[in-house]
Structure formats: C-alpha cells, structure tokens
PDB file of N, CA and C in Angstrom:
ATOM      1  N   UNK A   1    -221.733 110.832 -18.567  1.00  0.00           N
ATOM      2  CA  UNK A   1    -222.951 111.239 -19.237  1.00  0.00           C
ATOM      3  C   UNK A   1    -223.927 110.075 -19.225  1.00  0.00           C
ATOM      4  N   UNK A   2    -225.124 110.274 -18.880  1.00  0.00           N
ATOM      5  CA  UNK A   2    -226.750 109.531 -18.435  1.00  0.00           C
ATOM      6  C   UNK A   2    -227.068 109.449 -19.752  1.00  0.00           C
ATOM      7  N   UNK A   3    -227.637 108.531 -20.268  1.00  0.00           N
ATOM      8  CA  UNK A   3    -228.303 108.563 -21.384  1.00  0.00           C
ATOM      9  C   UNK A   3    -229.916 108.456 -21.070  1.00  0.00           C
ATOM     10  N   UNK A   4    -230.417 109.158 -21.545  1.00  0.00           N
ATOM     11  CA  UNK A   4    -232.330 109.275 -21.008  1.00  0.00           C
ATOM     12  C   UNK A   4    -232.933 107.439 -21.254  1.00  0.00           C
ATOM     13  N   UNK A   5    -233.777 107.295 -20.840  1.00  0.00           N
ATOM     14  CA  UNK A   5    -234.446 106.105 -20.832  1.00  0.00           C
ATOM     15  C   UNK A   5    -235.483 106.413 -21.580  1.00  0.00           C
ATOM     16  N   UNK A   6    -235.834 107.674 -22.206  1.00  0.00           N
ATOM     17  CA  UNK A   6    -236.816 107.585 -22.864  1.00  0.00           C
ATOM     18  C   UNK A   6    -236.215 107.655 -24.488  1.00  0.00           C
ATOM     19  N   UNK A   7    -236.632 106.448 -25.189  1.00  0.00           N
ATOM     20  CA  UNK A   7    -236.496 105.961 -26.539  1.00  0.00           C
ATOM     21  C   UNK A   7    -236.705 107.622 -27.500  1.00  0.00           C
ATOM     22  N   UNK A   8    -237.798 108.104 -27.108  1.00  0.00           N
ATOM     23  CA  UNK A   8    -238.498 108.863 -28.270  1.00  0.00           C
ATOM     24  C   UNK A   8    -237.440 110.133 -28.062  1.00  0.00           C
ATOM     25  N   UNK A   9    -236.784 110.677 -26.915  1.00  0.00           N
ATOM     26  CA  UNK A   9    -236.530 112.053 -27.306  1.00  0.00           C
ATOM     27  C   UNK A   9    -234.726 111.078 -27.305  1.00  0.00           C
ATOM     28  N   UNK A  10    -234.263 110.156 -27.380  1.00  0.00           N
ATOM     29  CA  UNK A  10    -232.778 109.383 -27.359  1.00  0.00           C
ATOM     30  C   UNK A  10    -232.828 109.724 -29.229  1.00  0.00           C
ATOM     31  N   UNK A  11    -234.411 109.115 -30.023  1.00  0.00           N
ATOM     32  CA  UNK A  11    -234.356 109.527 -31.500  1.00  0.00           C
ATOM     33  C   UNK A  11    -234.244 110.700 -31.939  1.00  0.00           C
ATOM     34  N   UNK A  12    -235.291 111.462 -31.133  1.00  0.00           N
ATOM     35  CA  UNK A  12    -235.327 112.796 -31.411  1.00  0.00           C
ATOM     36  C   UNK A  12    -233.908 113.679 -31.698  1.00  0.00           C
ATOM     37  N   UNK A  13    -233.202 113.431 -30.484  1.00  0.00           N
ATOM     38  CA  UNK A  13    -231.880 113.920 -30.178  1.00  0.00           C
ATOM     39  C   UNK A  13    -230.704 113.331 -31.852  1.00  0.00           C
ATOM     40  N   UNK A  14    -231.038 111.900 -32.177  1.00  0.00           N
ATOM     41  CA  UNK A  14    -230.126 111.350 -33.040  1.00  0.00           C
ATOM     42  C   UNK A  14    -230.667 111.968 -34.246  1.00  0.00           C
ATOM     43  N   UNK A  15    -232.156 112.175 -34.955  1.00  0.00           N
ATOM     44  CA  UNK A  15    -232.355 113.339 -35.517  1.00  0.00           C
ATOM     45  C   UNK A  15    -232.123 114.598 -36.064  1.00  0.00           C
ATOM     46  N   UNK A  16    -232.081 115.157 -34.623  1.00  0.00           N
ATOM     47  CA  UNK A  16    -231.714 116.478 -34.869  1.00  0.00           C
ATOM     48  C   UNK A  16    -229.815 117.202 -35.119  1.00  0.00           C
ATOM     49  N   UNK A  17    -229.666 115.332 -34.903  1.00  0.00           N
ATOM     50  CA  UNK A  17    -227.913 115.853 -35.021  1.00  0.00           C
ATOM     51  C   UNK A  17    -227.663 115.528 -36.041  1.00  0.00           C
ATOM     52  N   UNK A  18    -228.120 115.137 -36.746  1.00  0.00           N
ATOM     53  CA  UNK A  18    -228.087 114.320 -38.328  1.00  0.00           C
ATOM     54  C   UNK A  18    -229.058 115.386 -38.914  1.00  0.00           C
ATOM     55  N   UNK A  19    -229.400 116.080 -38.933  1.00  0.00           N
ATOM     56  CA  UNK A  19    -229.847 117.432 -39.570  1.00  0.00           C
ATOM     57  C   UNK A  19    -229.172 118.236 -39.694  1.00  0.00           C
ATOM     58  N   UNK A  20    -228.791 118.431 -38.219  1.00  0.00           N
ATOM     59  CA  UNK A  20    -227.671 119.741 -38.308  1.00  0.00           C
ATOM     60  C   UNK A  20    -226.563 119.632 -39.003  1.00  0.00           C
ATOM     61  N   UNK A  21    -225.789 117.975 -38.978  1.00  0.00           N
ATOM     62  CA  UNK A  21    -224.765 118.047 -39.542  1.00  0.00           C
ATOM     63  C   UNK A  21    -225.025 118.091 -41.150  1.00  0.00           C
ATOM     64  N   UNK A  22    -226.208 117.881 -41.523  1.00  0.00           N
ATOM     65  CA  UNK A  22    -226.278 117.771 -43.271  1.00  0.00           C
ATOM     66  C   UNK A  22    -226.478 119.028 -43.444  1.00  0.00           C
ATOM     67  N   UNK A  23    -226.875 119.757 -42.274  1.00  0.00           N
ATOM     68  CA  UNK A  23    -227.138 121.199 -43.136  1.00  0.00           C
ATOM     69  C   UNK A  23    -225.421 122.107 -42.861  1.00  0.00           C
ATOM     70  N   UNK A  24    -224.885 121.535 -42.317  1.00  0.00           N
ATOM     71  CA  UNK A  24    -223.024 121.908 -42.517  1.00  0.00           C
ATOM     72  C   UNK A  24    -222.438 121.539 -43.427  1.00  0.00           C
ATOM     73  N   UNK A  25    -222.581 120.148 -44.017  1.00  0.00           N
ATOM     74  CA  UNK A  25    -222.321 119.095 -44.731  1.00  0.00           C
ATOM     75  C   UNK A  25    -223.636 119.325 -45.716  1.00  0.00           C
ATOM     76  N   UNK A  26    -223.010 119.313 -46.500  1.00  0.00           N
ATOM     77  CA  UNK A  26    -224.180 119.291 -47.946  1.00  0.00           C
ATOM     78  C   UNK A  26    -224.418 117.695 -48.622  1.00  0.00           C
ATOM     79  N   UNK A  27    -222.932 117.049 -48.418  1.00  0.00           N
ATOM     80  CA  UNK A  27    -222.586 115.818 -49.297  1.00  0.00           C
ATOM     81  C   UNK A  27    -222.829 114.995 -48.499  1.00  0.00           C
ATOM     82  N   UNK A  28    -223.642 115.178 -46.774  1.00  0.00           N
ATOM     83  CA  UNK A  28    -224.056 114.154 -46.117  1.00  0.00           C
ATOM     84  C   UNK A  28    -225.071 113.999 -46.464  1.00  0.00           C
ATOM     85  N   UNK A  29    -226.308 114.934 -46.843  1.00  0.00           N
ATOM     86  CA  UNK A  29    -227.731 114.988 -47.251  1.00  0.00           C
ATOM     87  C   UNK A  29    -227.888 113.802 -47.931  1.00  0.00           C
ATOM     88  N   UNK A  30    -227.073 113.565 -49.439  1.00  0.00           N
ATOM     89  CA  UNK A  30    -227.204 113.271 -50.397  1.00  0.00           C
ATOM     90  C   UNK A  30    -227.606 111.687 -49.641  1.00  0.00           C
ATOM     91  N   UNK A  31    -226.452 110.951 -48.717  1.00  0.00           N
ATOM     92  CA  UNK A  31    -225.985 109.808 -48.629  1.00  0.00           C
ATOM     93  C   UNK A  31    -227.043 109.604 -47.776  1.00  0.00           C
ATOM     94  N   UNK A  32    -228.323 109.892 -47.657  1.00  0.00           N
ATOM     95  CA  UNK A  32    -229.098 110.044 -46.612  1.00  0.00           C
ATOM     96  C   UNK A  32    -230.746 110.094 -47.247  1.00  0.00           C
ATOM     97  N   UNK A  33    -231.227 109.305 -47.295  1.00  0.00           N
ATOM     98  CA  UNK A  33    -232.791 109.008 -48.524  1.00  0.00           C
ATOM     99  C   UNK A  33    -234.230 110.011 -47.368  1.00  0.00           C
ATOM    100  N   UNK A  34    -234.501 110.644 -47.891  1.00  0.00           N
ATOM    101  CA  UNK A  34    -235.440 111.851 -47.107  1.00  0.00           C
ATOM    102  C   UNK A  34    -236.915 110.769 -46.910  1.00  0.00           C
ATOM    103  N   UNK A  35    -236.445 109.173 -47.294  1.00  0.00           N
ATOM    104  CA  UNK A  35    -237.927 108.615 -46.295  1.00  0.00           C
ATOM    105  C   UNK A  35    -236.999 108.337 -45.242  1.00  0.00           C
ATOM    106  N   UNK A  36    -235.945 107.996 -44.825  1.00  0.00           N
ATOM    107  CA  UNK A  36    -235.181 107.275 -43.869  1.00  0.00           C
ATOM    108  C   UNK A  36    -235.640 108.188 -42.695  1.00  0.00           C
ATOM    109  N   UNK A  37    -235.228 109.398 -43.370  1.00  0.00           N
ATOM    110  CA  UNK A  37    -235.374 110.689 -42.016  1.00  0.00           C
ATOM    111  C   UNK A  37    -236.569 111.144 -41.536  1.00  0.00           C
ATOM    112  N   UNK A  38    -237.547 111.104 -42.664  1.00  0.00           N
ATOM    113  CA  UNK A  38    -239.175 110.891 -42.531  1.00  0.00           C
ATOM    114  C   UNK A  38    -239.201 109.943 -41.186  1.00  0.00           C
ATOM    115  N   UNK A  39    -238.953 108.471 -41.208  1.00  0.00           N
ATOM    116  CA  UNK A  39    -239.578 107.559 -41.156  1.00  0.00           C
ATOM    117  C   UNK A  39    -238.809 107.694 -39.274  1.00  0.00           C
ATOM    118  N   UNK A  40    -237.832 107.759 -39.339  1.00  0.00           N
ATOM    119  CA  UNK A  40    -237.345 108.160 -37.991  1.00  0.00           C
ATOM    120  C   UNK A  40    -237.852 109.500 -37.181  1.00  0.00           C
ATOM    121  N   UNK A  41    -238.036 110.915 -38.064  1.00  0.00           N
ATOM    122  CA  UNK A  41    -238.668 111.724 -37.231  1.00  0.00           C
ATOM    123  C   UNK A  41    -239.810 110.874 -36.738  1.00  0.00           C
ATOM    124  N   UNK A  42    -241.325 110.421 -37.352  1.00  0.00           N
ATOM    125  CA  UNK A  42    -242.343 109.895 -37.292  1.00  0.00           C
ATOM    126  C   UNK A  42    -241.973 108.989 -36.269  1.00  0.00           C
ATOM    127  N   UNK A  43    -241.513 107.827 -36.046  1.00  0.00           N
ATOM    128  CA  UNK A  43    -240.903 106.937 -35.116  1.00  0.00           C
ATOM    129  C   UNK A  43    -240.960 108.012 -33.609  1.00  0.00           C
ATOM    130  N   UNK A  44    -239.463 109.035 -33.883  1.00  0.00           N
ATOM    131  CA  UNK A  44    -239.461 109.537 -32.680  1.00  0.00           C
ATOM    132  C   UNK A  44    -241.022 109.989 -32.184  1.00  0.00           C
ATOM    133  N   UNK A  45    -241.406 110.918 -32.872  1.00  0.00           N
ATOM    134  CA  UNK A  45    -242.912 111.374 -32.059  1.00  0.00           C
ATOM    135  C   UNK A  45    -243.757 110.679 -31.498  1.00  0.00           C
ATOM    136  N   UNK A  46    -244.186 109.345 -32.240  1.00  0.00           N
ATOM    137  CA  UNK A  46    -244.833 107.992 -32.048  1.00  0.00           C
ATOM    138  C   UNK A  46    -244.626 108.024 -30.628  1.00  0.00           C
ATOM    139  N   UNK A  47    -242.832 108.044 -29.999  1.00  0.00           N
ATOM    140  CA  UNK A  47    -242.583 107.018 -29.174  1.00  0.00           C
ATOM    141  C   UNK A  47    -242.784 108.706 -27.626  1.00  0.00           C
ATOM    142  N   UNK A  48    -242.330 109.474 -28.411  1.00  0.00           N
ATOM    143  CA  UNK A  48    -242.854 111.070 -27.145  1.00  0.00           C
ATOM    144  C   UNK A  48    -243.838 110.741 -26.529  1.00  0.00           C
ATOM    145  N   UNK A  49    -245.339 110.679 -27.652  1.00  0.00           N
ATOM    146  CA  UNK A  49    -246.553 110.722 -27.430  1.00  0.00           C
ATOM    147  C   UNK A  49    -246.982 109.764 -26.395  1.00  0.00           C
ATOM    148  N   UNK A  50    -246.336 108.528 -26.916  1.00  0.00           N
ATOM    149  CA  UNK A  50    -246.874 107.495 -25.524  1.00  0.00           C
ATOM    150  C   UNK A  50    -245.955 107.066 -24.457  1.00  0.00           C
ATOM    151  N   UNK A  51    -244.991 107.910 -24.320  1.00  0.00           N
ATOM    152  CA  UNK A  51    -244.681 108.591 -23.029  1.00  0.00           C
ATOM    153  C   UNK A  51    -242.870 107.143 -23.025  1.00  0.00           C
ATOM    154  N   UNK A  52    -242.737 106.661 -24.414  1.00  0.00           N
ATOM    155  CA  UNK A  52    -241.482 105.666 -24.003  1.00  0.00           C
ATOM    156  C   UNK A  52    -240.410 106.929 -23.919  1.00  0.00           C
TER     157      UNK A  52
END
C-alpha cells in the first residue's frame, strides 16, 4: 500500500477515520476535545486547497 504524497487528503483520510470510529465508539468522542478535530479538519482543507 502507496501512501498519497498529498498531506491534505493523508489528513483528510486520518479525520474521517477518527470520526467514524467515535461515532461506533461513543467513549472515544469523549477522549477527543472538538477544537483538536476542528483544528485538523481546517488544517486538512488549508492543505487540499493549495494543492499539498
């Protein structure tokens, strides 16, 4: 398995798996501060937009 060279959708991807699993996991949410996940979605898009 290739791992993409592009930073923004490598976050995106770490994101969206850390969502999914809190929404399986209830007691992962908790351990998990909703700026952290803010601050990383925001990050990922940042890095889409200018093409890293």
């Amino acid at each position: 398995m290739k791992l993409s060279g592009n930073i923004g959708f490598l976050l995106l991807a770490i994101y969206l798996i850390i969502m999914g699993l809190s929404s399986l996991v209830p007691s992962l949410m908790m351990n998990i501060p909703n700026i952290a996940m803010g601050i990383l979605a925001l990050v990922a898009g940042i890095f889409i937009l200018i093409g890293r």
